[in-house]
N, C-alpha and C. Protein backbone atom coordinates (compact mmCIF):
# COMPACT_ATOMS: atom_id res chain seq x y z
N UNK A 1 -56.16 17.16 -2.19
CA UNK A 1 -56.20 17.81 -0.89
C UNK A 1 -57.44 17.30 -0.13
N UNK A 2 -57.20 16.84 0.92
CA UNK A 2 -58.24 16.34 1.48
C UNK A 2 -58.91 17.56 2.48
N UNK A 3 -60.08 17.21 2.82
CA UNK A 3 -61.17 18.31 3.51
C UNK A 3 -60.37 18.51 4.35
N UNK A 4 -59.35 18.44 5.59
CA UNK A 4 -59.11 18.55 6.54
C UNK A 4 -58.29 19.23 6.13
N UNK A 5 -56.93 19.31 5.30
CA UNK A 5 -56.18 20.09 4.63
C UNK A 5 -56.58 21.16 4.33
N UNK A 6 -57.65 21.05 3.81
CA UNK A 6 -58.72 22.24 3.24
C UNK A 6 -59.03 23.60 4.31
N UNK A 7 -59.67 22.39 5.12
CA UNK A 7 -60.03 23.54 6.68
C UNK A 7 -59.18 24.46 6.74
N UNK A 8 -58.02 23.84 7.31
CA UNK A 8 -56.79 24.10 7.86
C UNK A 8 -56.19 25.09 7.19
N UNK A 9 -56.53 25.17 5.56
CA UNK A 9 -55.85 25.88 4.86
C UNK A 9 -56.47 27.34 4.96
N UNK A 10 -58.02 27.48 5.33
CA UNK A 10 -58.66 28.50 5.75
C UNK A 10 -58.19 29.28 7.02
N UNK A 11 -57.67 28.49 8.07
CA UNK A 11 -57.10 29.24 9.43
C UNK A 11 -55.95 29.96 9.14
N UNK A 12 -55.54 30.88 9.98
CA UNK A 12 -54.28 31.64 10.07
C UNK A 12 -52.95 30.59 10.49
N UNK A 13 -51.74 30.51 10.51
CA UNK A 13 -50.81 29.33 10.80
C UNK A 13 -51.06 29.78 12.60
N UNK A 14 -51.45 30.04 13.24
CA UNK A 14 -51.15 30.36 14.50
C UNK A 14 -51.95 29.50 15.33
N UNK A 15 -52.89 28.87 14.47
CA UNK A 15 -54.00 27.99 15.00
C UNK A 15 -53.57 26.31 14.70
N UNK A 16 -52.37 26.17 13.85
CA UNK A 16 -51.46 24.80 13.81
C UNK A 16 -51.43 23.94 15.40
N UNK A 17 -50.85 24.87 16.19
CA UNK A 17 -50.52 23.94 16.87
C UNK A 17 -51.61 23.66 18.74
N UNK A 18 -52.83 24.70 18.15
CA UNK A 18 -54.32 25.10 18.72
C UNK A 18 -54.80 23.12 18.81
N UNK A 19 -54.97 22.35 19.85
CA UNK A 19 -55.27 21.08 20.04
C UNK A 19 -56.73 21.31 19.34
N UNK A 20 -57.36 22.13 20.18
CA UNK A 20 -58.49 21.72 20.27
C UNK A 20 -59.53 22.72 19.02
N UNK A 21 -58.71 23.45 18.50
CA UNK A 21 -58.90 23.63 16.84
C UNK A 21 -58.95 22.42 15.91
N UNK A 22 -57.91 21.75 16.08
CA UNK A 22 -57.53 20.71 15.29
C UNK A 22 -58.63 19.44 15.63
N UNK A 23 -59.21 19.42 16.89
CA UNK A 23 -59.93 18.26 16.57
C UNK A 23 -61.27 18.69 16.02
N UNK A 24 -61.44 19.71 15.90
CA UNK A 24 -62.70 20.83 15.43
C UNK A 24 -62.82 20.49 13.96
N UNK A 25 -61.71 20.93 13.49
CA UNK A 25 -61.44 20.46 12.10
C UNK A 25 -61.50 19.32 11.47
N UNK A 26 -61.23 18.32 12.07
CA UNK A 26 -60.63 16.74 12.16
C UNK A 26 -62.55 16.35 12.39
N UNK A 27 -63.01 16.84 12.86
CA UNK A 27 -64.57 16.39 13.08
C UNK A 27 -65.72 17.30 11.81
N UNK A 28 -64.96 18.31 11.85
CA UNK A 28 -65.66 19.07 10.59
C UNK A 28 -65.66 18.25 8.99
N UNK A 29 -64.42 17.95 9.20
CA UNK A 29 -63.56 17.46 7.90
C UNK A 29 -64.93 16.03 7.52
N UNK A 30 -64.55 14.85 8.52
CA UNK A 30 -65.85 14.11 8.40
C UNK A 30 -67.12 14.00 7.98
N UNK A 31 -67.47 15.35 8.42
CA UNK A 31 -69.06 15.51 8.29
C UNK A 31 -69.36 16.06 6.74
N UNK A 32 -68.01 16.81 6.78
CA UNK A 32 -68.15 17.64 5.19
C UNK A 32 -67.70 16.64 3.95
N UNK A 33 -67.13 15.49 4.78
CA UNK A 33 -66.85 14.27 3.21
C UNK A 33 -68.49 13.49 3.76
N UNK A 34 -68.73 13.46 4.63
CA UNK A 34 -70.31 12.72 4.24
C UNK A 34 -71.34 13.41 3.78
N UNK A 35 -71.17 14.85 4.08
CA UNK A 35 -71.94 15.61 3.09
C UNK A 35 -71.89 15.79 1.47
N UNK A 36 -70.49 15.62 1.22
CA UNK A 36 -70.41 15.48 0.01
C UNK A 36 -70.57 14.11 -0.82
N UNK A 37 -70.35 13.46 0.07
CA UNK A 37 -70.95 11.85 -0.40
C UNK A 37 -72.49 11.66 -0.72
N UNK A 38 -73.34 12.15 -0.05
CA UNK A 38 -74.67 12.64 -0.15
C UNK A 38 -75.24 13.62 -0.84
N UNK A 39 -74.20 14.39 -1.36
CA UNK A 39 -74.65 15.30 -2.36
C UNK A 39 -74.22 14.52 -3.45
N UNK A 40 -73.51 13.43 -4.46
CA UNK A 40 -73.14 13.24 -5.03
C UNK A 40 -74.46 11.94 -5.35
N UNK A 41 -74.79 11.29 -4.23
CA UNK A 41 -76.14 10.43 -4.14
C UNK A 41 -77.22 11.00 -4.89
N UNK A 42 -77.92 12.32 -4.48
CA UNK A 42 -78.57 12.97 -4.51
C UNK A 42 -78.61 13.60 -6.10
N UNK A 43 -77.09 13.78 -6.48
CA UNK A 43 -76.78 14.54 -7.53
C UNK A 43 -77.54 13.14 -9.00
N UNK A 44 -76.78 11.75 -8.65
CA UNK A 44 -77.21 11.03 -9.37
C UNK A 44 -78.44 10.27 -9.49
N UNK A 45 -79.47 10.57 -8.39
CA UNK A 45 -80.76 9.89 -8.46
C UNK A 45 -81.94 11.10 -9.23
N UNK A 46 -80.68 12.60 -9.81
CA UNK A 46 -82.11 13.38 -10.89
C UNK A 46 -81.87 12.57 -12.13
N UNK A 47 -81.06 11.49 -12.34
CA UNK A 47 -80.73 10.92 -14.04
C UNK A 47 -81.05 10.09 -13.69
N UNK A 48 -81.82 9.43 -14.63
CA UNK A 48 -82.09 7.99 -15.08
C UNK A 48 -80.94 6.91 -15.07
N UNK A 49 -79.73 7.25 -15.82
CA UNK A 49 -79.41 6.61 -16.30
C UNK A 49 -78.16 5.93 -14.74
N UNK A 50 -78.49 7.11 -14.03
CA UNK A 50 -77.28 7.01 -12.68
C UNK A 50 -78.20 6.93 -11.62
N UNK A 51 -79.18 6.94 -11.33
CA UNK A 51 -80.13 6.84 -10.24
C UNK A 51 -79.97 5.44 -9.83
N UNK A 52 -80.32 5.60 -8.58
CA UNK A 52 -80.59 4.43 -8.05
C UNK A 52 -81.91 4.10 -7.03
N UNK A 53 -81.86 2.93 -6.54
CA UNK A 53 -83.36 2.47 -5.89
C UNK A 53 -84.01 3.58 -5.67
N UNK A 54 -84.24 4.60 -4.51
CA UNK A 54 -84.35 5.76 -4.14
C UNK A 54 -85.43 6.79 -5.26
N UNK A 55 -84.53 7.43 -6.42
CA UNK A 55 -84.35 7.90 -7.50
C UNK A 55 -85.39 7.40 -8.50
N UNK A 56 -85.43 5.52 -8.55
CA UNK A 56 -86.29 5.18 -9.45
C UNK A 56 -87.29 4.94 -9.05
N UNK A 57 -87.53 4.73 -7.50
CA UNK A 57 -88.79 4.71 -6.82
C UNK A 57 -89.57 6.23 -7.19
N UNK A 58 -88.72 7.07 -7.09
CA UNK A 58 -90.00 8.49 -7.27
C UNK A 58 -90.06 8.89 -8.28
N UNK A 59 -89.33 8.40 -9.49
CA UNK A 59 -89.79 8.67 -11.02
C UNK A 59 -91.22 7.42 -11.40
N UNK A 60 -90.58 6.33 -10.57
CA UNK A 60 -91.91 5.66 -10.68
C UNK A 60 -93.44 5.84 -9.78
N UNK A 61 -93.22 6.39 -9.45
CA UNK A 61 -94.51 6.90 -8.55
C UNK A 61 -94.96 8.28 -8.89
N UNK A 62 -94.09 8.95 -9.95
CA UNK A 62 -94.17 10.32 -10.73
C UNK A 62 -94.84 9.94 -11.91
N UNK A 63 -94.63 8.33 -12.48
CA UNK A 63 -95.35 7.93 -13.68
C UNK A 63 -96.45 6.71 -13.42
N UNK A 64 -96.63 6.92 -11.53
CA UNK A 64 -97.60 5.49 -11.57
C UNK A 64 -97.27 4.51 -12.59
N UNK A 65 -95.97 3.97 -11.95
CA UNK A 65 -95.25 2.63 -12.79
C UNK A 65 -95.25 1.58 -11.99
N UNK A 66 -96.09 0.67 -12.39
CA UNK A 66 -95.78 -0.64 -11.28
C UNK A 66 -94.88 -1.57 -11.72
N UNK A 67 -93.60 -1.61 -10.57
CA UNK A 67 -92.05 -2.69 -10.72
C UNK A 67 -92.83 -3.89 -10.26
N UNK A 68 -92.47 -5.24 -11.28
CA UNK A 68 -92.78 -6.32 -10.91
C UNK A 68 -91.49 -6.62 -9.52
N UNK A 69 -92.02 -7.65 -8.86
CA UNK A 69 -90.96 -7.69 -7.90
C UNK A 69 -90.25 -8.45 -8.23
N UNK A 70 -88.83 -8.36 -7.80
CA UNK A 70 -87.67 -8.56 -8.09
C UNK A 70 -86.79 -8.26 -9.22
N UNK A 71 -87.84 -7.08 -9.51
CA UNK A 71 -86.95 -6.02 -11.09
C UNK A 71 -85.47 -5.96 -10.74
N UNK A 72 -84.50 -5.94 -11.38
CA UNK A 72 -83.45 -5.10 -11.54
C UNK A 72 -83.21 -3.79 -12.07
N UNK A 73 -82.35 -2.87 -11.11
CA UNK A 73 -82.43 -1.28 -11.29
C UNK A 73 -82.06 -1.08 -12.82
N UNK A 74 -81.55 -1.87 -13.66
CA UNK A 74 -81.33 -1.82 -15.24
C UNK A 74 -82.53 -1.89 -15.77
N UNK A 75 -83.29 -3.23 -15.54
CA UNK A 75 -85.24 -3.14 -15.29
C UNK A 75 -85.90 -2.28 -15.70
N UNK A 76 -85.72 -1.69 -14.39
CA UNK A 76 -86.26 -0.50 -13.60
C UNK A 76 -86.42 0.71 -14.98
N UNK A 77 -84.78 0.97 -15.01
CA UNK A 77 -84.34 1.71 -15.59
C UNK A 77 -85.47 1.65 -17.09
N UNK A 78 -85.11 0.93 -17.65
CA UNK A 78 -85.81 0.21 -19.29
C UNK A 78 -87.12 0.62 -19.42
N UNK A 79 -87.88 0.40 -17.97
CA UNK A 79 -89.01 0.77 -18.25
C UNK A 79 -89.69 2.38 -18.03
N UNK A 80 -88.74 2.67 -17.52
CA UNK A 80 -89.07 4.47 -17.12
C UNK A 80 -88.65 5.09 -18.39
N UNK A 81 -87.42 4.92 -19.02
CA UNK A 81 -87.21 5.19 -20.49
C UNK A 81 -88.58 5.10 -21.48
N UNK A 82 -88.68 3.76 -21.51
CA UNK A 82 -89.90 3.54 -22.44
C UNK A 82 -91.02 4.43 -22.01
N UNK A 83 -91.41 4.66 -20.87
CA UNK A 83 -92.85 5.57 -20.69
C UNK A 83 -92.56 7.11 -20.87
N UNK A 84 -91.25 7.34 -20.80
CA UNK A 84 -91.21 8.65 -20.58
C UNK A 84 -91.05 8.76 -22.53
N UNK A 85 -90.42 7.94 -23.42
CA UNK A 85 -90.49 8.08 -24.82
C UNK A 85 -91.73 7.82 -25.66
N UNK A 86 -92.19 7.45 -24.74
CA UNK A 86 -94.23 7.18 -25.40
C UNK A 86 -95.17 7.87 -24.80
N UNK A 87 -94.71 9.15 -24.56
CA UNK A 87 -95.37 9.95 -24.48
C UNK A 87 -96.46 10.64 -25.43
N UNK A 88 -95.66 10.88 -26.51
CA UNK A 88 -96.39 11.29 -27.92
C UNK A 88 -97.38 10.24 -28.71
N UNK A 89 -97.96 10.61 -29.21
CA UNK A 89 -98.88 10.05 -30.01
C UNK A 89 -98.34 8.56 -30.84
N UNK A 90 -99.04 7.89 -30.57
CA UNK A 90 -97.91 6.08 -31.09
C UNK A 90 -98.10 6.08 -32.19
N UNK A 91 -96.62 6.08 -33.09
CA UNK A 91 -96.39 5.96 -34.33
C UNK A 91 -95.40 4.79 -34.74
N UNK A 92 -95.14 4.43 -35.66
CA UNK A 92 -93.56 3.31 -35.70
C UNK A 92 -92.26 4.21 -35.29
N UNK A 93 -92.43 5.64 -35.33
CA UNK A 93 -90.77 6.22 -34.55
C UNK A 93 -90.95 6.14 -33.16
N UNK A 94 -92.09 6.21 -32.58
CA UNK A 94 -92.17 6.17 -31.42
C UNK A 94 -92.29 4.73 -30.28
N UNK A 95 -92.75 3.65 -31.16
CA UNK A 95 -92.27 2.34 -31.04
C UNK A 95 -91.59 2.12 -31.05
N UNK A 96 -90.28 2.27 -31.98
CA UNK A 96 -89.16 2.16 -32.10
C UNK A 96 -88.59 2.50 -31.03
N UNK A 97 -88.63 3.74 -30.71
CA UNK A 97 -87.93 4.62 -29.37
C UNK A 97 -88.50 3.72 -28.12
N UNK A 98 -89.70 3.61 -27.81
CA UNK A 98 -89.62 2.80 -26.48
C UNK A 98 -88.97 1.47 -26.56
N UNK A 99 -89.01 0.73 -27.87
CA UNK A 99 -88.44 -0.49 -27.31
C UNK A 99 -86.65 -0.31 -27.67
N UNK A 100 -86.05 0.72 -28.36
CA UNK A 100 -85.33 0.68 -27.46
C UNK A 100 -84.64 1.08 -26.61
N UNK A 101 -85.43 1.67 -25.86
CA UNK A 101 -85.50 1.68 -23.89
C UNK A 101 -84.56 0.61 -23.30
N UNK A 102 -85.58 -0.93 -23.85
CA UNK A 102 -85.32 -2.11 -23.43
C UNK A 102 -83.79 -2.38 -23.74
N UNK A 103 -83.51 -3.78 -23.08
CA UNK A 103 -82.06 -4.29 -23.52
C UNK A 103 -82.11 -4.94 -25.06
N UNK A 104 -81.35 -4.55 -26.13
CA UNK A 104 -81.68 -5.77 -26.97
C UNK A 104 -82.99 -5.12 -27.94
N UNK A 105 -83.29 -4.14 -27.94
CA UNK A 105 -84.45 -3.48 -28.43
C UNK A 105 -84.72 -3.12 -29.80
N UNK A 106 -83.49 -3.00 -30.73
CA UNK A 106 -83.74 -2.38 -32.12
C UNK A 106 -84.61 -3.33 -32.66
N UNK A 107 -85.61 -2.28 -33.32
CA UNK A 107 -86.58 -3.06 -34.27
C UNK A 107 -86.99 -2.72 -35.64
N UNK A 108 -87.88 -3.22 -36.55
CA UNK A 108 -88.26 -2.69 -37.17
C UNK A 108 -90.19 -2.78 -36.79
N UNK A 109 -90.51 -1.23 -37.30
CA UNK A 109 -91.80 -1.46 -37.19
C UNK A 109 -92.59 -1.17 -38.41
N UNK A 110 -93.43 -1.81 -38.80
CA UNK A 110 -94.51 -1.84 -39.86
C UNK A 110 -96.19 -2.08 -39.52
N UNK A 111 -96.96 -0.97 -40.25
CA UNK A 111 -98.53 -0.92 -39.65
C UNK A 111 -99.03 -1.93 -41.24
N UNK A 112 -99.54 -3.12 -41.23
CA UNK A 112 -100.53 -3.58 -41.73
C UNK A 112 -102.04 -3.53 -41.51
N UNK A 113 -103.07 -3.63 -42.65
CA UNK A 113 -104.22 -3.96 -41.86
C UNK A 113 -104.50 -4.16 -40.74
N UNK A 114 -105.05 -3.61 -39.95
CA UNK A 114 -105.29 -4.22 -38.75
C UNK A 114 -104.23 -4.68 -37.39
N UNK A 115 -103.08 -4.44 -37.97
CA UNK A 115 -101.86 -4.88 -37.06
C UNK A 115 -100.91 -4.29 -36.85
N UNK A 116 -100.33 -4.21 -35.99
CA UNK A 116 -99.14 -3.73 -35.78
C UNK A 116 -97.66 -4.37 -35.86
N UNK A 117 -96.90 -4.75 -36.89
CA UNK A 117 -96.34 -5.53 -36.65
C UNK A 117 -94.58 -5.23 -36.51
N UNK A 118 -94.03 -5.87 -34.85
CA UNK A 118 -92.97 -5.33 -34.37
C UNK A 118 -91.65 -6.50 -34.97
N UNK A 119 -90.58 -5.81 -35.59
CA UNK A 119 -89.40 -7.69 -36.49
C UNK A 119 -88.62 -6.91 -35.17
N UNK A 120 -87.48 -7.65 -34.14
CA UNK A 120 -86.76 -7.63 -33.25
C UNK A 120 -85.50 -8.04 -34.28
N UNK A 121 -84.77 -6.83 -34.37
CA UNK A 121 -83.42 -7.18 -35.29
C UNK A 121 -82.78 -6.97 -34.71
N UNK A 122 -82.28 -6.96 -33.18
CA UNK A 122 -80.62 -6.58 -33.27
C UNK A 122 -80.50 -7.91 -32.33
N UNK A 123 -80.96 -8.93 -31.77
CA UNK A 123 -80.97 -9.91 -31.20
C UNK A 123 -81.41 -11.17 -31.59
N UNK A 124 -80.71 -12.22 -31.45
CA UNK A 124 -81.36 -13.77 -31.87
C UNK A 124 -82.04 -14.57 -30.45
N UNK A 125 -83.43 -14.79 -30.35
CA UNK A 125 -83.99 -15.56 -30.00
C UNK A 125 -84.89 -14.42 -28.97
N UNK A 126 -85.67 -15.10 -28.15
CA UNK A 126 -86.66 -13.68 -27.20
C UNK A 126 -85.23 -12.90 -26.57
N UNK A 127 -86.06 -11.44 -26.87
CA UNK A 127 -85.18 -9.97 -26.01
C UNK A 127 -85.36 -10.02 -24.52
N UNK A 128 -84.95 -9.60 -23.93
CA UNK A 128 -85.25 -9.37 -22.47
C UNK A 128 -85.83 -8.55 -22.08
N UNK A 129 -87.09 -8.95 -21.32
CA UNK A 129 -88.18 -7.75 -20.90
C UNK A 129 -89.37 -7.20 -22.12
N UNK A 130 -89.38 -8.74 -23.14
CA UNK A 130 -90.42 -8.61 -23.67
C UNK A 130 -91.30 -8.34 -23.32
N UNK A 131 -91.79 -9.20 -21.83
CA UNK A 131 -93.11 -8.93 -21.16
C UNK A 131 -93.68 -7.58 -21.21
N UNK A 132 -92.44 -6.95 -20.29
CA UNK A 132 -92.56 -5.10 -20.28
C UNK A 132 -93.23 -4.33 -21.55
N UNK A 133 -92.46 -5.02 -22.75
CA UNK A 133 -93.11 -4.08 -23.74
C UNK A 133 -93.75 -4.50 -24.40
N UNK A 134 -94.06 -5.43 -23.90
CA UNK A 134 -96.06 -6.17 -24.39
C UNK A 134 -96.66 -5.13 -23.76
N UNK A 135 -96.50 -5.70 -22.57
CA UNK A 135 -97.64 -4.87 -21.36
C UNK A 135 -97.44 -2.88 -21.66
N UNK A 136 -96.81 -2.66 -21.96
CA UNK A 136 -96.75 -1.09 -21.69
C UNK A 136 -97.41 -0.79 -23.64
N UNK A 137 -96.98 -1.50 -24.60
CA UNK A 137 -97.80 -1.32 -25.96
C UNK A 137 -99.08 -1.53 -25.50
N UNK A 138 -99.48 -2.61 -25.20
CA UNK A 138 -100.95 -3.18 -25.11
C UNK A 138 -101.56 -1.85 -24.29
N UNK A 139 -100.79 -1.46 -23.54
CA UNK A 139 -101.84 0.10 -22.80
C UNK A 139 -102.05 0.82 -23.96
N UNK A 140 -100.86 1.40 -24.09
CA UNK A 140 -100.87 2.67 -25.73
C UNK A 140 -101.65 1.71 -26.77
N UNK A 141 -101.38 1.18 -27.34
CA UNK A 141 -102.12 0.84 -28.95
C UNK A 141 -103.73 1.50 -28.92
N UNK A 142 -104.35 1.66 -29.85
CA UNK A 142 -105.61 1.71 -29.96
C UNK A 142 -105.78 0.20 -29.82
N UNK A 143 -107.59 0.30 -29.51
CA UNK A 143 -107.60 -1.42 -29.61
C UNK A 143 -108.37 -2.10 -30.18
N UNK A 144 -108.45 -1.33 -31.41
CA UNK A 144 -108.72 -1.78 -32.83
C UNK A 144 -107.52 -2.43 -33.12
N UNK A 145 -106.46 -2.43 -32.71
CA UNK A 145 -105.02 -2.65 -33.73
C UNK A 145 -104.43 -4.04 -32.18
N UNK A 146 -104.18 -5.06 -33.26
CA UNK A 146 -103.24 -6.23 -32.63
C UNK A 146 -101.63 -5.82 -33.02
N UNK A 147 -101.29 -6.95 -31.89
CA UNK A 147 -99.45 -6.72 -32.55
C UNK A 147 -98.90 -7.94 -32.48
N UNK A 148 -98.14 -8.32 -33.76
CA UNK A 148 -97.05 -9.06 -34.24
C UNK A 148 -96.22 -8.82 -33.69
N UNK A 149 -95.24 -9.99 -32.91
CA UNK A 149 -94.39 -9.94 -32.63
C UNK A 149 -93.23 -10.98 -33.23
N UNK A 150 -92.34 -10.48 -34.28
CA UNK A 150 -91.74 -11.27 -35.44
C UNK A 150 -90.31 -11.23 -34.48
N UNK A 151 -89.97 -12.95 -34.40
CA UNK A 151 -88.71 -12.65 -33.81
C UNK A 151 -87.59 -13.49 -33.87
N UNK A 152 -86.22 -13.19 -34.23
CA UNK A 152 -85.59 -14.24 -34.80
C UNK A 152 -85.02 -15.44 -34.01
N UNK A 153 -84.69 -16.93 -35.15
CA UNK A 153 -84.34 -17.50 -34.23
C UNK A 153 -83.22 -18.26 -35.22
N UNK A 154 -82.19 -19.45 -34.81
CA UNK A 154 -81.83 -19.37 -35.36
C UNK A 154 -82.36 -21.11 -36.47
N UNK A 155 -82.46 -21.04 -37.18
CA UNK A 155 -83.22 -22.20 -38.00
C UNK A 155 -82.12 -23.66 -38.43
N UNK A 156 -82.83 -24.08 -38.54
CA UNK A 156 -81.87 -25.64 -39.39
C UNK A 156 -81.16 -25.22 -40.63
N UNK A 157 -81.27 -24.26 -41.25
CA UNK A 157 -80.45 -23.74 -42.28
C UNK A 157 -79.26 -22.71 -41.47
N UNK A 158 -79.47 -22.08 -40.75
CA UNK A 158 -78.49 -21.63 -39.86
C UNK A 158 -77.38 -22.82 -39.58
N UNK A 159 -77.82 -23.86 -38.85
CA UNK A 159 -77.45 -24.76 -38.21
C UNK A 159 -76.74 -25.33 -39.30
N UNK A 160 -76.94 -25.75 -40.43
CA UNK A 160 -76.07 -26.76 -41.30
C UNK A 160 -75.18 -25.24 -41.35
N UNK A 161 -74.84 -24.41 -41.77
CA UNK A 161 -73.38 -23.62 -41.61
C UNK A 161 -72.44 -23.60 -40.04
N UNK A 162 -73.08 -23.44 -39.34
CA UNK A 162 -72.03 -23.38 -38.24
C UNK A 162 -71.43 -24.40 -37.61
N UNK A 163 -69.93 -24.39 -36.91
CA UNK A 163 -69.35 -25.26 -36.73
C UNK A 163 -69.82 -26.25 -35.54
N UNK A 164 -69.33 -26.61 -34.86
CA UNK A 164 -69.54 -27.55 -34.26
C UNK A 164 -69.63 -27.05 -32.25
N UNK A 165 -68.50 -26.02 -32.67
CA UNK A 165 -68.22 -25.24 -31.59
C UNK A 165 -68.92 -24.01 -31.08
N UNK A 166 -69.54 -24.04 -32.69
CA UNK A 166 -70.68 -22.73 -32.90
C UNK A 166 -72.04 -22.89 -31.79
N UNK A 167 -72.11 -24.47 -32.55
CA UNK A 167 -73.49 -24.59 -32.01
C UNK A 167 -73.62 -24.80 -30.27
N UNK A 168 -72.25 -25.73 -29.48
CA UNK A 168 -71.74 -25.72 -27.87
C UNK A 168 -72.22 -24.39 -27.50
N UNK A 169 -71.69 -23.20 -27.89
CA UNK A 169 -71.41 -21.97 -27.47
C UNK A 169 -72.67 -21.05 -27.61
N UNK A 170 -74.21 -21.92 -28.57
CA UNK A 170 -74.90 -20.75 -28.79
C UNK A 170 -76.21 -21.35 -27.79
N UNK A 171 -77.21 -20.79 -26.89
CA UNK A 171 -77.96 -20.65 -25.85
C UNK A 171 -78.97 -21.60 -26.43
N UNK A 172 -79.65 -22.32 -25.83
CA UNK A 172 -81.10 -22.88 -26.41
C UNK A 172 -81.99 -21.87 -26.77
N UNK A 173 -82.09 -20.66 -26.38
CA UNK A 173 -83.32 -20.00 -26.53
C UNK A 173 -83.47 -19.26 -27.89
N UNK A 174 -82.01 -19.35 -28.60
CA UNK A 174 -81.75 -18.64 -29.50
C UNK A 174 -82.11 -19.72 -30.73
N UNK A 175 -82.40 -20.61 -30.84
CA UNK A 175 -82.96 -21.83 -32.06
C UNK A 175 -83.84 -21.88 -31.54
N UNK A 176 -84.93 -21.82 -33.11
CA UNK A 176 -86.04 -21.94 -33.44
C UNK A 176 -87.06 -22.94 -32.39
N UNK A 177 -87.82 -22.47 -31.83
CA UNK A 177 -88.70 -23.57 -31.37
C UNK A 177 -89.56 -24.37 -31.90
N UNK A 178 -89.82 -25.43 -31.79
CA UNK A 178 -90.26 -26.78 -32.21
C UNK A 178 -91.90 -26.51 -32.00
N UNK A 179 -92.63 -26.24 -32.81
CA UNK A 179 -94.02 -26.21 -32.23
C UNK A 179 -95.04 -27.60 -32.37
């Protein structure tokens, strides 16, 4: 049923064939689907996960977050997750949880001597928006403590198993770099 139907359905029938009712309605009807279009805007910029430009601009200015320029609202998104999950005191569950915020994020984390060290398991070759969660750890860590960043790639032993079509189809960034 559309808004105008709606109106209409509120009047008495005696006002049907009322002209200048009807364009009352017919102009009401409009304003009340752009109102509701705007409430539905509004409705999705309190979530993260549905917000948009708008929405992530004032969660980021709620967490003094600086967007590199030309972030994408997925970006965007990744990194407001991560600050709002590192909130608590930094532990390996809580590492875990910000990175993954990110795209590509599962990890494992382990504290050695002196280090922090992050293995990137659910992805082959650099994650996306490593930078981000350099830069947002390097704030949190104490800074007594460095961090490892262990990350897979795929090696010359990889390479002698896969086919031929394997290797066409798989990205440069994902084999091992040549140092």
């Amino acid at each position: 049923m559309s808004k105008l139907e709606k109106l209409q359905s509120y009047l008495p029938p005696i006002y049907d064939d009322v002209v200048q009712i009807q364009k009352l309605l017919e102009t009401e009807a409009i304003e009340y689907e752009e109102l509701d279009t705007n409430i539905s805007v509004v409705e999705d910029d309190f979530f993260i996960e549905t917000a948009k430009n708008t929405g992530l601009t004032r969660v980021e200015k709620i967490f003094n977050i600086t967007v590199p320029i030309g972030a994408t609202e997925e970006e965007r998104r990744s990194v407001i997750k991560s600050v709002i999950r590192g909130i608590d005191k930094l532990s390996a569950t809580v590492i875990k949880n910000i990175s993954l915020a990110y795209q590509n994020g599962e990890v494992d984390v382990t504290f050695v001597p002196s280090n922090i060290v992050i293995k990137f398991i659910s992805v082959v070759g650099v994650p996306t928006n490593i930078e981000e969660l350099k830069n947002y750890l390097n704030k949190r860590k104490p800074a007594h403590l460095g961090v490892v960043y262990v990350i897979r790639y795929i090696t010359i032993a990889n390479v002698q198993t896969m086919t031929i079509e394997e290797i066409q189809n798989t990205k440069l960034d994902q084999f091992s770099p040549f140092i």
